[in-house]
PDB file of N, CA and C in Angstrom:
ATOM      1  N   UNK A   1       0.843  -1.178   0.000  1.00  0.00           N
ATOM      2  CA  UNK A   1       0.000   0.000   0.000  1.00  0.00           C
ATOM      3  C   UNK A   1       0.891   1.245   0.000  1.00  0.00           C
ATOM      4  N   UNK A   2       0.290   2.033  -0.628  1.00  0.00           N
ATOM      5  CA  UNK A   2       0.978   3.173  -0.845  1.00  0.00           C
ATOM      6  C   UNK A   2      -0.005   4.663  -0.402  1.00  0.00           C
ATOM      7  N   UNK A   3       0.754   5.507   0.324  1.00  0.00           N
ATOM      8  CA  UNK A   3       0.374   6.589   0.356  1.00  0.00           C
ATOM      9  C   UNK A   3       1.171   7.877   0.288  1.00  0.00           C
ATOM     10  N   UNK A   4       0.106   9.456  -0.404  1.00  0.00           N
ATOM     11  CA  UNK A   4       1.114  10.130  -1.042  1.00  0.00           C
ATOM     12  C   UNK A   4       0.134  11.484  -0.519  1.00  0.00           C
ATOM     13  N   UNK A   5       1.294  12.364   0.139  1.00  0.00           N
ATOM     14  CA  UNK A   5       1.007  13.557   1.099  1.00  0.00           C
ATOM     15  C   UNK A   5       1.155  14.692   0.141  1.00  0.00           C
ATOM     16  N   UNK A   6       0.617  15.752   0.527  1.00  0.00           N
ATOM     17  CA  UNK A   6       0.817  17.122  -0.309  1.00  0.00           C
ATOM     18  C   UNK A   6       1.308  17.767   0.805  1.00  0.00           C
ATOM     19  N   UNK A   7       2.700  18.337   0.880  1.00  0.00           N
ATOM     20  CA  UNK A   7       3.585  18.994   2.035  1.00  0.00           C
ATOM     21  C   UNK A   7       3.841  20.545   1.842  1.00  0.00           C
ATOM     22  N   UNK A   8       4.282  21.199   2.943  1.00  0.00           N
ATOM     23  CA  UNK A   8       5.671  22.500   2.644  1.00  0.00           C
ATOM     24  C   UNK A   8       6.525  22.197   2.935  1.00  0.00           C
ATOM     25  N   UNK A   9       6.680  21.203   2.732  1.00  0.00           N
ATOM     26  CA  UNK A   9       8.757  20.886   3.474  1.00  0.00           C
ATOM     27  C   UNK A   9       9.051  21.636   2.240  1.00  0.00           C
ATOM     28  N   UNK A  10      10.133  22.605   2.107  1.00  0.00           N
ATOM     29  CA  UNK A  10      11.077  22.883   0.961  1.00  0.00           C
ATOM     30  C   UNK A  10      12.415  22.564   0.855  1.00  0.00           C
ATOM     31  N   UNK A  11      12.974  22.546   2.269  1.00  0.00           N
ATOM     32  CA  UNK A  11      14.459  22.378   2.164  1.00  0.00           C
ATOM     33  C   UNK A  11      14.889  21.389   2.925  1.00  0.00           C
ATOM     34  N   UNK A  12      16.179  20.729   2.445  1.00  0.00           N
ATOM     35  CA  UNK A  12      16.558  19.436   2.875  1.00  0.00           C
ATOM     36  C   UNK A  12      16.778  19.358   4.302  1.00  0.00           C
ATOM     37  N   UNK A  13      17.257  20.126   4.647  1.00  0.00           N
ATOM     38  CA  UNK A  13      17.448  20.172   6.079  1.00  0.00           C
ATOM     39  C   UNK A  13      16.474  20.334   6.776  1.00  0.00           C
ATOM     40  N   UNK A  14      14.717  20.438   6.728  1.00  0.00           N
ATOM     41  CA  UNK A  14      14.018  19.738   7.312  1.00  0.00           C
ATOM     42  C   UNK A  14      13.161  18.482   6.823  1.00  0.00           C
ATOM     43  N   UNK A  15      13.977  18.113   5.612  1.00  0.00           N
ATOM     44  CA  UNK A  15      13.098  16.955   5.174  1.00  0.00           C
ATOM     45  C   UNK A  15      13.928  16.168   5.248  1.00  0.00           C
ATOM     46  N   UNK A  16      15.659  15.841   6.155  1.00  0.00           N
ATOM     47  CA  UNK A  16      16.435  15.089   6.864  1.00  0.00           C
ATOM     48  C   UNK A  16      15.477  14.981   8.717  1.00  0.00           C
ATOM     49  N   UNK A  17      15.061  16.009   9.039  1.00  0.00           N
ATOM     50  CA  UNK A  17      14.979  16.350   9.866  1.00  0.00           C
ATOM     51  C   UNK A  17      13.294  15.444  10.638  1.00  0.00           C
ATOM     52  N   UNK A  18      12.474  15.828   9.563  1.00  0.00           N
ATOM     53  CA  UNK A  18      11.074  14.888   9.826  1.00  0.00           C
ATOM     54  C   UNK A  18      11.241  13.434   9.255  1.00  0.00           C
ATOM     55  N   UNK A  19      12.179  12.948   7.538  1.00  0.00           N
ATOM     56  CA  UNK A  19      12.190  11.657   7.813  1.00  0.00           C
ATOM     57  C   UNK A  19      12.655  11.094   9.357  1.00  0.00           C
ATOM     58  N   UNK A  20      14.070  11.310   9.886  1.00  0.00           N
ATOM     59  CA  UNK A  20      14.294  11.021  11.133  1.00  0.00           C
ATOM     60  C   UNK A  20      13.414  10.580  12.135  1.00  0.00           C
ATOM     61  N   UNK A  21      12.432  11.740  12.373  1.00  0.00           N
ATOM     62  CA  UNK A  21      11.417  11.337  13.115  1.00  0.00           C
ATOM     63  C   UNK A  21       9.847  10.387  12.929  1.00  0.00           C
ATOM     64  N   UNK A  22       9.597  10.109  11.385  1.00  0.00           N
ATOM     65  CA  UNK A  22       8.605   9.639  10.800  1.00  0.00           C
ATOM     66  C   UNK A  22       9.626   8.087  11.016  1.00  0.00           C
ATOM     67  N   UNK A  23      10.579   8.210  10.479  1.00  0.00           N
ATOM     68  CA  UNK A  23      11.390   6.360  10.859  1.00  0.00           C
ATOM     69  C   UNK A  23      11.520   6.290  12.010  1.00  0.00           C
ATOM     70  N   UNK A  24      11.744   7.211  13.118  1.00  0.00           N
ATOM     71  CA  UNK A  24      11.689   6.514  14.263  1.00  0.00           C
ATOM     72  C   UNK A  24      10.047   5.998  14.737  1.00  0.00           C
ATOM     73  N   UNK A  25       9.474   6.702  14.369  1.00  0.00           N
ATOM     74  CA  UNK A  25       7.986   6.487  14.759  1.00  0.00           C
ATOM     75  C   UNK A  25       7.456   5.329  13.842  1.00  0.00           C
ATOM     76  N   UNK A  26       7.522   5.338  12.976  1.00  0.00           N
ATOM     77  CA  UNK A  26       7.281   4.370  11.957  1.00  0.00           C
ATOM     78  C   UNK A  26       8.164   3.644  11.404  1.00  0.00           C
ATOM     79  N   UNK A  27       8.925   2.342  12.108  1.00  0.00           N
ATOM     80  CA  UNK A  27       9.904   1.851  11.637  1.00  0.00           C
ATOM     81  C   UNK A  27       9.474   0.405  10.689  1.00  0.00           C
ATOM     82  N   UNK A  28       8.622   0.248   9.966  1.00  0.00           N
ATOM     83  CA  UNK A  28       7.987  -0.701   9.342  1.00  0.00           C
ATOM     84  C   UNK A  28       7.736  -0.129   7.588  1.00  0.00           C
ATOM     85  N   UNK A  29       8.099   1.075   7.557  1.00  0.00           N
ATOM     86  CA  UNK A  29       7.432   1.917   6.807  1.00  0.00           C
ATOM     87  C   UNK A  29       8.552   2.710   5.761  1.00  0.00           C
ATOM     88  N   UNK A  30       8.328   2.585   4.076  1.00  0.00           N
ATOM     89  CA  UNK A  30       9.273   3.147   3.575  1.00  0.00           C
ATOM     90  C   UNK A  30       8.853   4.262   3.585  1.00  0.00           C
ATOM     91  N   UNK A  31       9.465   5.184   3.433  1.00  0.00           N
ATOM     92  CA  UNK A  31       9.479   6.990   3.601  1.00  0.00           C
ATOM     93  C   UNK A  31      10.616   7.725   3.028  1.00  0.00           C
ATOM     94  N   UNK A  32       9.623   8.493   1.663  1.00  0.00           N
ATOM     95  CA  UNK A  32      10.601   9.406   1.168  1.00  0.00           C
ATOM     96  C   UNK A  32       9.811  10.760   0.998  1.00  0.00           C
ATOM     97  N   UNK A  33      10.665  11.864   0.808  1.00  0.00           N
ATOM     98  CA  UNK A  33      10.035  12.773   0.025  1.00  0.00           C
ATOM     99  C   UNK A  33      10.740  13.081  -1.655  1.00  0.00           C
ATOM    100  N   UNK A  34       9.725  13.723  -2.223  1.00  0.00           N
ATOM    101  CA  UNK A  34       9.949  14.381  -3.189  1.00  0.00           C
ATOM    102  C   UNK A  34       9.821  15.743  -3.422  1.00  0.00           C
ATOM    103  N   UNK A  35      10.631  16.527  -3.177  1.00  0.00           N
ATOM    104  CA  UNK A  35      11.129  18.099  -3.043  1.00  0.00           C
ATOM    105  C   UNK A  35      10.625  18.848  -4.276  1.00  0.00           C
ATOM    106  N   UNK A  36      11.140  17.813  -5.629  1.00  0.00           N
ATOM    107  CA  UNK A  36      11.013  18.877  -7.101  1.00  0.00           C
ATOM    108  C   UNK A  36       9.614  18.403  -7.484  1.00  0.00           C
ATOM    109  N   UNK A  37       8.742  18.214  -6.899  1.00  0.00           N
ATOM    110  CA  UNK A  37       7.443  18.078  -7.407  1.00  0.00           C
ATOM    111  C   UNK A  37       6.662  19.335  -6.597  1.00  0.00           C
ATOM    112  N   UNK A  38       6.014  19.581  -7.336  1.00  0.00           N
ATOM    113  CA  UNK A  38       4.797  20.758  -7.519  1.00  0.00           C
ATOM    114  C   UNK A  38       4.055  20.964  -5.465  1.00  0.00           C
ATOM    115  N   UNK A  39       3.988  19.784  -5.467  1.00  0.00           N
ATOM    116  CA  UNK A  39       3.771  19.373  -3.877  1.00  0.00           C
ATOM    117  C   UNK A  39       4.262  19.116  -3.051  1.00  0.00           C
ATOM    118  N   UNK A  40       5.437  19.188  -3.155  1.00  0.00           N
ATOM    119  CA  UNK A  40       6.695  18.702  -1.953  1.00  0.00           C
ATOM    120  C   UNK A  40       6.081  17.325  -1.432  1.00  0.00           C
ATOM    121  N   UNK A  41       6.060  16.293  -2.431  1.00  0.00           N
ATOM    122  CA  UNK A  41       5.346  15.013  -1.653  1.00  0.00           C
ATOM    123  C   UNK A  41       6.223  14.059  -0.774  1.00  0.00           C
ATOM    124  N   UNK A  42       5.331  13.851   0.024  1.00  0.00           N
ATOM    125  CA  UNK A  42       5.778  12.773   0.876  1.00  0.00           C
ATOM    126  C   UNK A  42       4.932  11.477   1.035  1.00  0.00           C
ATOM    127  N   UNK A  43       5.750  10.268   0.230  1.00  0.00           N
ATOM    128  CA  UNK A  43       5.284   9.078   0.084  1.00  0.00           C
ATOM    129  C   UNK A  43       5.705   8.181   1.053  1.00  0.00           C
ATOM    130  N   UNK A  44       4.840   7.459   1.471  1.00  0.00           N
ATOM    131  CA  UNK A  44       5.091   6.889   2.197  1.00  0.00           C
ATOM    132  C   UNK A  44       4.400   5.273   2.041  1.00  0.00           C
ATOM    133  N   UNK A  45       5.033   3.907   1.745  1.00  0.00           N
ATOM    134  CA  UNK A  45       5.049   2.999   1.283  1.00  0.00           C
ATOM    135  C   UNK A  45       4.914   1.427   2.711  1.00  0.00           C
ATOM    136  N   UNK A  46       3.934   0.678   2.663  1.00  0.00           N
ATOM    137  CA  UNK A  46       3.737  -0.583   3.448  1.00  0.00           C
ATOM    138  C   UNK A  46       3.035  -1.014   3.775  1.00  0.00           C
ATOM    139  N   UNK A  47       2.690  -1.379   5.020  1.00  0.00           N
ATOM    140  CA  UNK A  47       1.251  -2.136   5.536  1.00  0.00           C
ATOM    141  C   UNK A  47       0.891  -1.456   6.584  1.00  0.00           C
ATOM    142  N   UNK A  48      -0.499  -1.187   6.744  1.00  0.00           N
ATOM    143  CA  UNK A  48      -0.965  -0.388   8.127  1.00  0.00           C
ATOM    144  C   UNK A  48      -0.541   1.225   8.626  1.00  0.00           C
ATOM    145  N   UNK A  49      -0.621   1.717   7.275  1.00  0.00           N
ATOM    146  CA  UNK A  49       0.027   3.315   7.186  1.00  0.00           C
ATOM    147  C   UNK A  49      -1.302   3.795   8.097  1.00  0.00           C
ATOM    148  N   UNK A  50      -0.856   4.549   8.985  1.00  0.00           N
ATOM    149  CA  UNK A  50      -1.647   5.492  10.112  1.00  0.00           C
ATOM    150  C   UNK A  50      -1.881   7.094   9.798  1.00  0.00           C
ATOM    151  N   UNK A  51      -2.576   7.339   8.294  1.00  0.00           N
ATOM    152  CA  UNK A  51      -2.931   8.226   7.502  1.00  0.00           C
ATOM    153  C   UNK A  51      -2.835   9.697   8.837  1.00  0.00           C
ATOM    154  N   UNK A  52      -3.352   9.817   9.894  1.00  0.00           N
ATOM    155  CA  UNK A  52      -3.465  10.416  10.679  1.00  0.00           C
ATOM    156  C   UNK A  52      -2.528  10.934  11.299  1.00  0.00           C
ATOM    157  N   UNK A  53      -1.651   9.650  12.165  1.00  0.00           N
ATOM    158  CA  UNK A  53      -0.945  10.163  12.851  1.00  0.00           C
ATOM    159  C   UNK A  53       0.589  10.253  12.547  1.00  0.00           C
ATOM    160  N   UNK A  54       0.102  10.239  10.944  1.00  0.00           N
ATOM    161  CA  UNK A  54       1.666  10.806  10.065  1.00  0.00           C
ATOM    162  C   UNK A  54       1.462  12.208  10.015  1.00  0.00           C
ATOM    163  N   UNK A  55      -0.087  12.740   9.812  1.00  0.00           N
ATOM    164  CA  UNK A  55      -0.544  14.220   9.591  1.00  0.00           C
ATOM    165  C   UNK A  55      -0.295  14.891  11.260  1.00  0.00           C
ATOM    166  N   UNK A  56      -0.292  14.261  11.846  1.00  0.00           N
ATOM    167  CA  UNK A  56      -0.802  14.719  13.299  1.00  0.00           C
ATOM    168  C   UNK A  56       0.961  14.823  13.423  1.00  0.00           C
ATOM    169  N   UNK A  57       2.181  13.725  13.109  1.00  0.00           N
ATOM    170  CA  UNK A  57       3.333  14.348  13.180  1.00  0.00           C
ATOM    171  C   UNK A  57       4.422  15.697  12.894  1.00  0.00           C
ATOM    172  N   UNK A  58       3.518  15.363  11.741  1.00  0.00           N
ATOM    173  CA  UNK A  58       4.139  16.334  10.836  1.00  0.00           C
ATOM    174  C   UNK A  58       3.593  17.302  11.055  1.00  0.00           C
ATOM    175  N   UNK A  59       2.211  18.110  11.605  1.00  0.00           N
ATOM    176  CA  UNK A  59       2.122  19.721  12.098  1.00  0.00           C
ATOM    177  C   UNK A  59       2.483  19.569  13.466  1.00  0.00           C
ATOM    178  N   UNK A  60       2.905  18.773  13.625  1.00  0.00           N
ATOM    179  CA  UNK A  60       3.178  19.259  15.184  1.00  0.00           C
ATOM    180  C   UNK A  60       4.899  19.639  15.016  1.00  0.00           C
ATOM    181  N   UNK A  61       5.271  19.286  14.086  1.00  0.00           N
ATOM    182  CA  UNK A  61       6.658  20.027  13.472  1.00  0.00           C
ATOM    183  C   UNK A  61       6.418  21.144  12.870  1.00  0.00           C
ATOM    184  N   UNK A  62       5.484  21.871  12.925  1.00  0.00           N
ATOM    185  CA  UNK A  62       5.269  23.050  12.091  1.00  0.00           C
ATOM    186  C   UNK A  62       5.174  22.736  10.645  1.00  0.00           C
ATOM    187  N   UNK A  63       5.096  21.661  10.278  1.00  0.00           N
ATOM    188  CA  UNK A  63       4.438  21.465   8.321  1.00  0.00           C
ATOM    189  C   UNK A  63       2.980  20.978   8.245  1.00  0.00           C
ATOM    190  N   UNK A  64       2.793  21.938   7.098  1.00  0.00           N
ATOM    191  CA  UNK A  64       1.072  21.065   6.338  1.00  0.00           C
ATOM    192  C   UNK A  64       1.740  20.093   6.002  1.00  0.00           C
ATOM    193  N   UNK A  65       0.329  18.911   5.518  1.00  0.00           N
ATOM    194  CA  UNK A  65       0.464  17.631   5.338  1.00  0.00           C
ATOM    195  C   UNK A  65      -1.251  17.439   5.184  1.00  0.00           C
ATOM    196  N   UNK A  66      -1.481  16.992   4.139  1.00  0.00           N
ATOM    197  CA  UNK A  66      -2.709  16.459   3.842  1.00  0.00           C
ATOM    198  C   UNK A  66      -2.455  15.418   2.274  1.00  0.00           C
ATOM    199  N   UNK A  67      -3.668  14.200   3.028  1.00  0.00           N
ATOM    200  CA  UNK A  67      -3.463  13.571   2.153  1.00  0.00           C
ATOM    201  C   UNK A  67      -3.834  13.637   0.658  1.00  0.00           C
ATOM    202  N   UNK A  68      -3.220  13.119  -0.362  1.00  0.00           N
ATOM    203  CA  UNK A  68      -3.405  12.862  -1.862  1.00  0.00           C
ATOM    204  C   UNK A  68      -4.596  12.070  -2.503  1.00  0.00           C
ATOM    205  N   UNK A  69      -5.553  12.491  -2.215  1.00  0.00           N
ATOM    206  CA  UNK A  69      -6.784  11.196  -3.083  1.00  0.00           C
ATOM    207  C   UNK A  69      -6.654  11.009  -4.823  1.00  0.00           C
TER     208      UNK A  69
END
């Protein structure tokens, strides 16, 4: 299963900064972003993705995050 976020991360140094914390929290789970897309997406790839409390991580770091339908 696959899921795919519409972000503001822009710069690498916080999108080193939240993968870190999305793998520690989610260590079952592939996780990347994509910076040069239109959406700063963040995909996130496996079984039992917690649509929520990836969104609920990520503003509590100060980034939007909503999901991709």
């Amino acid at each position: 299963m696959t899921e795919v976020f519409k972000t503001d991360v822009n710069k690498k140094r916080e999108m080193k900064s939240i993968l870190t914390v999305l793998q520690h929290e989610f260590p079952n789970l592939k996780i990347n972003f994509d910076l040069t897309d239109c959406d700063r997406i963040l995909r996130v790839e496996g079984q039992g993705i917690a649509v929520e409390q990836i969104i609920s991580r990520m503003r509590a770091q100060n980034h939007s995050c909503e999901l991709l339908e």
